[in-house]
PDB file of N, CA and C in Angstrom:
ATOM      1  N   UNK A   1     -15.650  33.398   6.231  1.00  0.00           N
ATOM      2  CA  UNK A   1     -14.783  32.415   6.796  1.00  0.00           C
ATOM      3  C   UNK A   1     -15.525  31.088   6.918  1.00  0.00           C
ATOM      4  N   UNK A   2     -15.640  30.454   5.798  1.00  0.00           N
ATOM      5  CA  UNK A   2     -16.581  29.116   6.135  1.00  0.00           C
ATOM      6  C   UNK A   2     -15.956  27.855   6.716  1.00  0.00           C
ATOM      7  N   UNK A   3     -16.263  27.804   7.674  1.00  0.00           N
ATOM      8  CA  UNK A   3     -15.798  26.405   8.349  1.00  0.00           C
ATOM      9  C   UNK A   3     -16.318  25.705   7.702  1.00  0.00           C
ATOM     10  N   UNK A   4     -14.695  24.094   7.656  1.00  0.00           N
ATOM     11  CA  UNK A   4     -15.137  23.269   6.574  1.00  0.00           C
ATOM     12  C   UNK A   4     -15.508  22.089   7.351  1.00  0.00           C
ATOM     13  N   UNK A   5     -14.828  22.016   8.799  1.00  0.00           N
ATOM     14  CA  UNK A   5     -15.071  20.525   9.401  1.00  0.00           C
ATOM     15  C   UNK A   5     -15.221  21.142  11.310  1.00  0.00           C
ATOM     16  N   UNK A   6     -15.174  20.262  11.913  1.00  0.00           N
ATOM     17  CA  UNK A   6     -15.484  20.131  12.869  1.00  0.00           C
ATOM     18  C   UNK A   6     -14.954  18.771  13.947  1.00  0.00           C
ATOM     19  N   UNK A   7     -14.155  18.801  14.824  1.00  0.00           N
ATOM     20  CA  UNK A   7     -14.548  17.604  15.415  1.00  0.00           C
ATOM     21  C   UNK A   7     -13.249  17.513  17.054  1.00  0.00           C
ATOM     22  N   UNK A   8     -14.122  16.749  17.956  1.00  0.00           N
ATOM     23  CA  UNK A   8     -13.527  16.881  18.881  1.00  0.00           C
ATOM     24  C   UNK A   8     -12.906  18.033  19.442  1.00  0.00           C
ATOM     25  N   UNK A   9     -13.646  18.912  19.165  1.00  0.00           N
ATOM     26  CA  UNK A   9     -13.690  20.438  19.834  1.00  0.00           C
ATOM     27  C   UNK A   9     -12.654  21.618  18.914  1.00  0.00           C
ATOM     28  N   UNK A  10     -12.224  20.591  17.831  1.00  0.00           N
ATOM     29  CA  UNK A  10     -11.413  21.477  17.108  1.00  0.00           C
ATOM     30  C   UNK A  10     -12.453  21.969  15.344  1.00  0.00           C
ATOM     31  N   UNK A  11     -12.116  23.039  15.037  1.00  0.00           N
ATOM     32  CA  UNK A  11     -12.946  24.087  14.338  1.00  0.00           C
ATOM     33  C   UNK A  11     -11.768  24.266  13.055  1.00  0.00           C
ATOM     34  N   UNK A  12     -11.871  23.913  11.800  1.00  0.00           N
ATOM     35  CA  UNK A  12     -11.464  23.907  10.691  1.00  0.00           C
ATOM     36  C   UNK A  12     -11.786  25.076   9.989  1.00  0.00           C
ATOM     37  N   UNK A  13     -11.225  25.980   9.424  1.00  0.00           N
ATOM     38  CA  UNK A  13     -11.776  27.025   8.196  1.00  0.00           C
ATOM     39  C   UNK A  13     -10.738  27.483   7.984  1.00  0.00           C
ATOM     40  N   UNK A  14     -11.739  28.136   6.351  1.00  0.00           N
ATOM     41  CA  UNK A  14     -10.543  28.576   5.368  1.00  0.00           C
ATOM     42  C   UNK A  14     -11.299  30.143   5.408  1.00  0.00           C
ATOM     43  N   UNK A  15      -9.993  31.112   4.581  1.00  0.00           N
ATOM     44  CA  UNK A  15     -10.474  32.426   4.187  1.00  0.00           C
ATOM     45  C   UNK A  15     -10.266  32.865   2.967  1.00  0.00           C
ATOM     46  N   UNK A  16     -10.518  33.427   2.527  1.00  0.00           N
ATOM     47  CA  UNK A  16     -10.650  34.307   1.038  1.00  0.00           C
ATOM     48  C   UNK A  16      -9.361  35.270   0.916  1.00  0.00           C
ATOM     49  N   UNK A  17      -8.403  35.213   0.246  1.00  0.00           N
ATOM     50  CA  UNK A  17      -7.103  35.643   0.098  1.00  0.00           C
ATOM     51  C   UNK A  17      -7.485  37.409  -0.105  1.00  0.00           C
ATOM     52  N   UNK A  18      -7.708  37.985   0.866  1.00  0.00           N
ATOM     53  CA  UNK A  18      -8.388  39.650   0.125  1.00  0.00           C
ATOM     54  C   UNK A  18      -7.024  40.434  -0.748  1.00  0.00           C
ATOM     55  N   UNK A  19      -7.731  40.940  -2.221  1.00  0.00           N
ATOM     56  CA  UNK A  19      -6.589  41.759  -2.632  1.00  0.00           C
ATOM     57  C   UNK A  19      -5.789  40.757  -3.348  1.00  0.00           C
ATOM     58  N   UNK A  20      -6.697  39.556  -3.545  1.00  0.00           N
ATOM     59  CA  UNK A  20      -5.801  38.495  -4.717  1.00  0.00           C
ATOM     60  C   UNK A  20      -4.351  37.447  -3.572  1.00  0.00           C
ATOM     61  N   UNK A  21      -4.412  36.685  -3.894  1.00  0.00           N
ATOM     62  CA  UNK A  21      -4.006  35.292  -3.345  1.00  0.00           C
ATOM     63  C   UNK A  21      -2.232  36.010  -3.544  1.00  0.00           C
ATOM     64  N   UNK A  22      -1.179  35.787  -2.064  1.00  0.00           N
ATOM     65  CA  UNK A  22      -0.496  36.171  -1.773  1.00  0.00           C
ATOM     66  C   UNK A  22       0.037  34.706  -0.810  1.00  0.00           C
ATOM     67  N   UNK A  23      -0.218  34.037  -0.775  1.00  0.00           N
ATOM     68  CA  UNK A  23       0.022  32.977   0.699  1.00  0.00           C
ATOM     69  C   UNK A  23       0.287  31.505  -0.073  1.00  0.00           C
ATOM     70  N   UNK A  24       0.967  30.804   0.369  1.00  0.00           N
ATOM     71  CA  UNK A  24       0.331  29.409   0.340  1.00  0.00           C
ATOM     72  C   UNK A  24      -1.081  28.856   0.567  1.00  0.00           C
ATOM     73  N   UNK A  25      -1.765  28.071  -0.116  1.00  0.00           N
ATOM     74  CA  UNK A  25      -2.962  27.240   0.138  1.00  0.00           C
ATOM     75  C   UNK A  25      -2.443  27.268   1.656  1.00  0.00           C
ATOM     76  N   UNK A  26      -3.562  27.458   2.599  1.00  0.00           N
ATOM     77  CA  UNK A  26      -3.110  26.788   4.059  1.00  0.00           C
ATOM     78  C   UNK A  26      -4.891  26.855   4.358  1.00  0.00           C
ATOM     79  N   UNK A  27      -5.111  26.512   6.101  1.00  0.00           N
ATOM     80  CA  UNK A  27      -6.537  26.348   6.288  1.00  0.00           C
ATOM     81  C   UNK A  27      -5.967  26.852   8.210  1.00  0.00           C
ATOM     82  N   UNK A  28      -6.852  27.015   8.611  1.00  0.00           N
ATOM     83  CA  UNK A  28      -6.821  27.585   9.978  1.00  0.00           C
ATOM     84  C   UNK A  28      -7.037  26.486  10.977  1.00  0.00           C
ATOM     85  N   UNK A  29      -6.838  26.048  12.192  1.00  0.00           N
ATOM     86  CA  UNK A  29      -7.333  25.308  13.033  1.00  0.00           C
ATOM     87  C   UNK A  29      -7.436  26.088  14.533  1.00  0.00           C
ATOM     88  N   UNK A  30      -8.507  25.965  15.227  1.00  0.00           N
ATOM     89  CA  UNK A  30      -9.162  26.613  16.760  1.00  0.00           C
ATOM     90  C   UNK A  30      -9.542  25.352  17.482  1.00  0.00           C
ATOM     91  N   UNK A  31      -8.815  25.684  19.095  1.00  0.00           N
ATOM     92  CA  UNK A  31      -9.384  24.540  19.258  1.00  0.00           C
ATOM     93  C   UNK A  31      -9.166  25.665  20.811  1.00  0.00           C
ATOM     94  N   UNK A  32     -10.335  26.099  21.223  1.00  0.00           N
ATOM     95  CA  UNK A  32     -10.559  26.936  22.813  1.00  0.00           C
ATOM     96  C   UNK A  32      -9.906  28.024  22.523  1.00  0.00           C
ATOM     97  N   UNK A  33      -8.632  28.859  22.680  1.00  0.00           N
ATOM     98  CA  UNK A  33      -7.925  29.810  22.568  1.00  0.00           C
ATOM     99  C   UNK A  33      -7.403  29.860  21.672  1.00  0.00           C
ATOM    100  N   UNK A  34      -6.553  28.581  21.245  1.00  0.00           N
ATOM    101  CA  UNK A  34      -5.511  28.299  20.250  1.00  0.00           C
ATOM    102  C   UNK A  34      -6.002  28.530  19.350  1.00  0.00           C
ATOM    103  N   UNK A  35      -5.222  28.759  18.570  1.00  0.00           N
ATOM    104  CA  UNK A  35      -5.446  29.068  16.938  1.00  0.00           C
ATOM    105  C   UNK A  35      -4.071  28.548  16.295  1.00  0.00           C
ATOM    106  N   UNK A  36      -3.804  27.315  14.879  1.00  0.00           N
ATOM    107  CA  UNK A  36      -2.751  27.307  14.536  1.00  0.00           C
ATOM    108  C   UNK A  36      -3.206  27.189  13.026  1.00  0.00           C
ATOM    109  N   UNK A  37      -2.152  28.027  11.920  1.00  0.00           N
ATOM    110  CA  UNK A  37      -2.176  28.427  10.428  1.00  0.00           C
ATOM    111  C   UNK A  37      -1.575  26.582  10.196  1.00  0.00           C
ATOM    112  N   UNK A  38      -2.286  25.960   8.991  1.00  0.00           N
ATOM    113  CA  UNK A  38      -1.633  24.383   8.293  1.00  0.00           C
ATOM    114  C   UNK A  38      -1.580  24.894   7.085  1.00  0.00           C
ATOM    115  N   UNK A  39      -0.058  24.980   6.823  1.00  0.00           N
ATOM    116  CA  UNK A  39       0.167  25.043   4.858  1.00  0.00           C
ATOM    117  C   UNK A  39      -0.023  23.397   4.522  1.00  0.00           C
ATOM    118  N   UNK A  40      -0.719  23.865   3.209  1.00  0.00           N
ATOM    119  CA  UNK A  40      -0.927  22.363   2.178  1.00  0.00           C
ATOM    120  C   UNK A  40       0.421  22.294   1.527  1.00  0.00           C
ATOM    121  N   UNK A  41       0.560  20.845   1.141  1.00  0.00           N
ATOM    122  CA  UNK A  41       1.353  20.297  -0.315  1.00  0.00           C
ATOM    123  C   UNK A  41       2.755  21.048   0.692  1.00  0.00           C
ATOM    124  N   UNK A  42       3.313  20.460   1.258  1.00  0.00           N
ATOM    125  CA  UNK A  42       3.127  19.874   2.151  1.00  0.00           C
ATOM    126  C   UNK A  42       2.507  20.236   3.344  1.00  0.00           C
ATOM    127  N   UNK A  43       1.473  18.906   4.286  1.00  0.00           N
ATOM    128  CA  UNK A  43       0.455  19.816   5.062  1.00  0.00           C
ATOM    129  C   UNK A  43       1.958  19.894   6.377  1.00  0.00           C
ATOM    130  N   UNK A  44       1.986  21.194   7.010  1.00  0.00           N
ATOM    131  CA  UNK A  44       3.049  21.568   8.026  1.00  0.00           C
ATOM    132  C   UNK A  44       2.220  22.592   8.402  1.00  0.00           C
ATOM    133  N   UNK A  45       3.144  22.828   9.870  1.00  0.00           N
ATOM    134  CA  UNK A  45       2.724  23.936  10.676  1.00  0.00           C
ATOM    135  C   UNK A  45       3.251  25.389  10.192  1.00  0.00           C
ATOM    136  N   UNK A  46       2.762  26.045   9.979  1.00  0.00           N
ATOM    137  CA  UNK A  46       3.406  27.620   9.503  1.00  0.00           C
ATOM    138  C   UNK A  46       3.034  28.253  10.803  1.00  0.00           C
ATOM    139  N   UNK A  47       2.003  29.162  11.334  1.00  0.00           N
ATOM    140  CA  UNK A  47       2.389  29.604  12.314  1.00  0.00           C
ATOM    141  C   UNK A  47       0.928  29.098  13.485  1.00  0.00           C
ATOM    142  N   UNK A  48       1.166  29.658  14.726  1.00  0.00           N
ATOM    143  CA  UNK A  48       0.511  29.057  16.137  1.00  0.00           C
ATOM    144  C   UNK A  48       0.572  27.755  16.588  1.00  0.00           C
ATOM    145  N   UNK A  49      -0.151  27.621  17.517  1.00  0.00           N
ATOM    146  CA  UNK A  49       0.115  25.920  18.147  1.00  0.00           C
ATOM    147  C   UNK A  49      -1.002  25.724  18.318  1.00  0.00           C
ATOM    148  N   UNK A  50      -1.078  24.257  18.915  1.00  0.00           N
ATOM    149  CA  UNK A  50      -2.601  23.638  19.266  1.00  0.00           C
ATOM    150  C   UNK A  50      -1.786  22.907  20.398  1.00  0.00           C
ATOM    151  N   UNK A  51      -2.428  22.582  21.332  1.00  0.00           N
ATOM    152  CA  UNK A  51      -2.016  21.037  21.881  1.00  0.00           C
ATOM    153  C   UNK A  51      -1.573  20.432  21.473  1.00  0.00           C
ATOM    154  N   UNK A  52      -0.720  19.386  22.055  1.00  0.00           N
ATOM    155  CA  UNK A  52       0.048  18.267  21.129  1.00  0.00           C
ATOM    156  C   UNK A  52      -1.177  17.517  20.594  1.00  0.00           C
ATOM    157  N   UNK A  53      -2.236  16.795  21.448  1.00  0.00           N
ATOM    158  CA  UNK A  53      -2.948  15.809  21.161  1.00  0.00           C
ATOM    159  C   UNK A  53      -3.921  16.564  20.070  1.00  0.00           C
ATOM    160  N   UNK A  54      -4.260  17.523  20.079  1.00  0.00           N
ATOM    161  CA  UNK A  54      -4.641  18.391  18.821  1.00  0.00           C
ATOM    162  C   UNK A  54      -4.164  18.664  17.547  1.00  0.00           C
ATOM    163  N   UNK A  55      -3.135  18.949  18.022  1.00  0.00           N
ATOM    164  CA  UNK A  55      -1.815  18.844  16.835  1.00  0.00           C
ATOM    165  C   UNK A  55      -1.540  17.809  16.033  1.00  0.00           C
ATOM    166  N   UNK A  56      -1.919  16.681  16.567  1.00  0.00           N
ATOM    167  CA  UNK A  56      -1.528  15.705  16.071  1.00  0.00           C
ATOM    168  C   UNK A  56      -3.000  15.255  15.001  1.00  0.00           C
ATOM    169  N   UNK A  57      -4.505  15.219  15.682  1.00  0.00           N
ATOM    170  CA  UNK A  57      -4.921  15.326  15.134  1.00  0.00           C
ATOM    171  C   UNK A  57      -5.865  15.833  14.121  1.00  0.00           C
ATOM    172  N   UNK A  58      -5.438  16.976  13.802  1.00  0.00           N
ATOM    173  CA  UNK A  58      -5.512  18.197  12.612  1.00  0.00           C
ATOM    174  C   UNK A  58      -4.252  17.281  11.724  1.00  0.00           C
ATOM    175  N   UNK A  59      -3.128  17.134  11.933  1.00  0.00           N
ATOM    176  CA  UNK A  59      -2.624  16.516  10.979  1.00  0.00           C
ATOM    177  C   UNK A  59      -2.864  15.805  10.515  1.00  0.00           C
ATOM    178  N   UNK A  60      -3.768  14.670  11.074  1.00  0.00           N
ATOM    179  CA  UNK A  60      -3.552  13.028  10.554  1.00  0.00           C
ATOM    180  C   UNK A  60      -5.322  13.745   9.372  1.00  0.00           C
ATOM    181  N   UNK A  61      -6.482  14.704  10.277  1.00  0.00           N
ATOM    182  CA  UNK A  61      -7.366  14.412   9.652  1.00  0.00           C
ATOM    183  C   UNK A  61      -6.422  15.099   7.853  1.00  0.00           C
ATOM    184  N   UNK A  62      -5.838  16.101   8.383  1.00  0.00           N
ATOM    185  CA  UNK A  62      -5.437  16.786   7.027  1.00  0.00           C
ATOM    186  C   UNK A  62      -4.714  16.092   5.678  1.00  0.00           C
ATOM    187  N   UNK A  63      -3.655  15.263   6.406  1.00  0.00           N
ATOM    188  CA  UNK A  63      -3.054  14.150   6.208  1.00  0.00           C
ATOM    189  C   UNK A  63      -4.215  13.334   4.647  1.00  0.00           C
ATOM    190  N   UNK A  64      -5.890  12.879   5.405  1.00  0.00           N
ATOM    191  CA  UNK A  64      -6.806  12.301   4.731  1.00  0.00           C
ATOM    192  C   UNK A  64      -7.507  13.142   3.808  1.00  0.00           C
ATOM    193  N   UNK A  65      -7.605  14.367   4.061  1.00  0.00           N
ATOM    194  CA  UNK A  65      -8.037  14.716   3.253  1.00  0.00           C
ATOM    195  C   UNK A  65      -7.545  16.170   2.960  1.00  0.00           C
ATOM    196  N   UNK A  66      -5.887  16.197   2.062  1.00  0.00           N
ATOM    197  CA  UNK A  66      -5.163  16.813   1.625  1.00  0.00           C
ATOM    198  C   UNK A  66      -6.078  17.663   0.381  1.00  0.00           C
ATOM    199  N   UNK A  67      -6.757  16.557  -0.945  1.00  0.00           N
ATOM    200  CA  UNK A  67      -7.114  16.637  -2.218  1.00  0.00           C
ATOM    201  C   UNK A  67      -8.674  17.637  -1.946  1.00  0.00           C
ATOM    202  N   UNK A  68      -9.147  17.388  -0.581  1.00  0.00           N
ATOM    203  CA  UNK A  68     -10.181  17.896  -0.299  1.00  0.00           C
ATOM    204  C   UNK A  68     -10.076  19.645  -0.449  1.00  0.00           C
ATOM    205  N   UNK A  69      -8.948  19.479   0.935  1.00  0.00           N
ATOM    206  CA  UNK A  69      -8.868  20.832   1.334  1.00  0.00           C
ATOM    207  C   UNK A  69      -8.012  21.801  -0.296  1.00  0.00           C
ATOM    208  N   UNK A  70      -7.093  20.798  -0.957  1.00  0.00           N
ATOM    209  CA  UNK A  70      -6.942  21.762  -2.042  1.00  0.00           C
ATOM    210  C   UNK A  70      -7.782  22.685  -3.051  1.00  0.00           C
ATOM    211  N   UNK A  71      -9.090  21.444  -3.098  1.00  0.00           N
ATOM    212  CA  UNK A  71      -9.954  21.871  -3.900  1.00  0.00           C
ATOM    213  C   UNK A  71     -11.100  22.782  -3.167  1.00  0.00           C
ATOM    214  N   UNK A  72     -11.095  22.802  -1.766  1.00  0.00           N
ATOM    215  CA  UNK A  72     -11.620  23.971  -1.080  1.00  0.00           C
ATOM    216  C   UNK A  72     -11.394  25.236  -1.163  1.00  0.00           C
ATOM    217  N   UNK A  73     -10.037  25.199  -1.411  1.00  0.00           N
ATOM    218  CA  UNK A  73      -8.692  26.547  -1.310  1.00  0.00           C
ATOM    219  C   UNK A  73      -8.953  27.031  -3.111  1.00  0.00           C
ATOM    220  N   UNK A  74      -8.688  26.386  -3.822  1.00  0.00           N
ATOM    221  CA  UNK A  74      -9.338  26.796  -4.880  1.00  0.00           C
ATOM    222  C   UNK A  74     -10.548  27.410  -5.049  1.00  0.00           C
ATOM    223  N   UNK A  75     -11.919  26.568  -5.014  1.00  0.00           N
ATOM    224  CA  UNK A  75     -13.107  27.282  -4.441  1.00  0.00           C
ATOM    225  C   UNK A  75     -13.249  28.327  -4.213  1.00  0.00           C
ATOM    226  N   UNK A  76     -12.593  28.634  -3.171  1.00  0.00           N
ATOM    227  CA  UNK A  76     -12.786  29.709  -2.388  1.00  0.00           C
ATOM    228  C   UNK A  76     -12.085  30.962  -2.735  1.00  0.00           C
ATOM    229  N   UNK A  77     -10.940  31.077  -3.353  1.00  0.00           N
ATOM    230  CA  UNK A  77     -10.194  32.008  -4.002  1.00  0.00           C
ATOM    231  C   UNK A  77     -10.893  32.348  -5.029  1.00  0.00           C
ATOM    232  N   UNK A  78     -11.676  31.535  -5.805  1.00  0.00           N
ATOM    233  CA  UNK A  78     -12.819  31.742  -6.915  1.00  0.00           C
ATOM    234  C   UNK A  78     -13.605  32.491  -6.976  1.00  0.00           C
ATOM    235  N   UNK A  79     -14.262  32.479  -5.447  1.00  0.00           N
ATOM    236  CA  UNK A  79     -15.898  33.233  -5.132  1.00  0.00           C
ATOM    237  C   UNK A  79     -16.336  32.115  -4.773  1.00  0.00           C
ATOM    238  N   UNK A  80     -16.290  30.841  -5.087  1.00  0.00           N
ATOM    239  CA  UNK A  80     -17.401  30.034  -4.711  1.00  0.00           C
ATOM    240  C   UNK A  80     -17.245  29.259  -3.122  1.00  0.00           C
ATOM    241  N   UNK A  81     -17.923  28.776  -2.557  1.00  0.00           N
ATOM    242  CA  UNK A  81     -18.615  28.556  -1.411  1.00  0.00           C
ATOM    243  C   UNK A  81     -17.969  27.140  -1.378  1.00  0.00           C
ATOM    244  N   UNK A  82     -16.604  26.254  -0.448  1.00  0.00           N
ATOM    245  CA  UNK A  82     -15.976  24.934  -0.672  1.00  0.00           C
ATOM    246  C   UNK A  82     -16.861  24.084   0.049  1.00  0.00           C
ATOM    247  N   UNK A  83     -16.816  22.806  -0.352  1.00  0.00           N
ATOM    248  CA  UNK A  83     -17.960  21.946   0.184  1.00  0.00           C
ATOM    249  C   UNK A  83     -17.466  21.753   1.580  1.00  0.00           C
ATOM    250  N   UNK A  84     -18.662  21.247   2.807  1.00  0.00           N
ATOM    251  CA  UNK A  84     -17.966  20.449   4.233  1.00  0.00           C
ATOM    252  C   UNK A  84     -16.664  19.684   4.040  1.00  0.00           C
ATOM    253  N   UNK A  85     -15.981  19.185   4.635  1.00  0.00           N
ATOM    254  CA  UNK A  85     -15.140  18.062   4.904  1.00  0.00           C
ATOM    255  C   UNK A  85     -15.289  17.273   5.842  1.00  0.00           C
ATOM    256  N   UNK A  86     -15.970  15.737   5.874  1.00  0.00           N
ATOM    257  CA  UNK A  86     -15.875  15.450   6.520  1.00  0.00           C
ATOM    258  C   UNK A  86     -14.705  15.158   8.308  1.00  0.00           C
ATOM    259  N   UNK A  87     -15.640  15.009   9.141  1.00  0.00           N
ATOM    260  CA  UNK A  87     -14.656  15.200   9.993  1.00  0.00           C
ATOM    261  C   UNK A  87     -14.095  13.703  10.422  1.00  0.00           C
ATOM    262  N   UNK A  88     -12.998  13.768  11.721  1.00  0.00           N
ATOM    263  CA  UNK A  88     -11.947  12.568  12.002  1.00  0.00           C
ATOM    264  C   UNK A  88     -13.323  11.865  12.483  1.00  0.00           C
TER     265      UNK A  88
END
C-alpha cells in the first residue's frame, strides 16, 4: 500500500488491484479515523467521508494532480512502485 502524498494530517495511497484490476482507477484518503475511496477521470467521492474541510482538500490537491495519480494507478497495477506526489 504505498502512500503517495501526505499533508495536513491527511494520508494518500493507492493499492494493487489483487486477482487483476476489477475497480475504477481510484486512490484512498485517511485523515484520523476517516477513511474516504476518490475515483479518477472523474475525481468524485465513491465511498466514506472525510471532513468537509478535508474533503475539500483531497479534492482540490487531486483536482492538481489528476495525470499524476493516473500514472500511479497504472504503475502500480504493473508491479512497479508509483512515484511520491507532491503534496497541497
Amino acid at each position: 500500500m504505498p502512500e503517495l502524498s501526505r499533508f495536513y494530517g491527511i494520508i494518500i495511497r493507492m493499492y494493487v488491484e489483487a486477482g487483476g484490476q476489477h475497480h475504477r482507477p481510484h486512490f484512498h484518503a485517511y485523515y484520523g479515523n476517516e477513511v474516504a475511496i476518490y475515483a479518477l477521470s472523474p475525481i468524485e467521492l465513491a465511498a466514506g467521508s472525510l471532513p468537509r474541510r478535508q474533503r475539500r482538500l483531497v479534492e482540490a490537491w487531486a483536482e492538481l494532480h489528476e495525470d499524476e495519480l493516473l500514472a500511479a494507478w497504472q504503475l502500480l497495477q504493473s508491479g512497479r512502485v508509483p512515484l511520491p506526489i507532491a503534496p497541497l
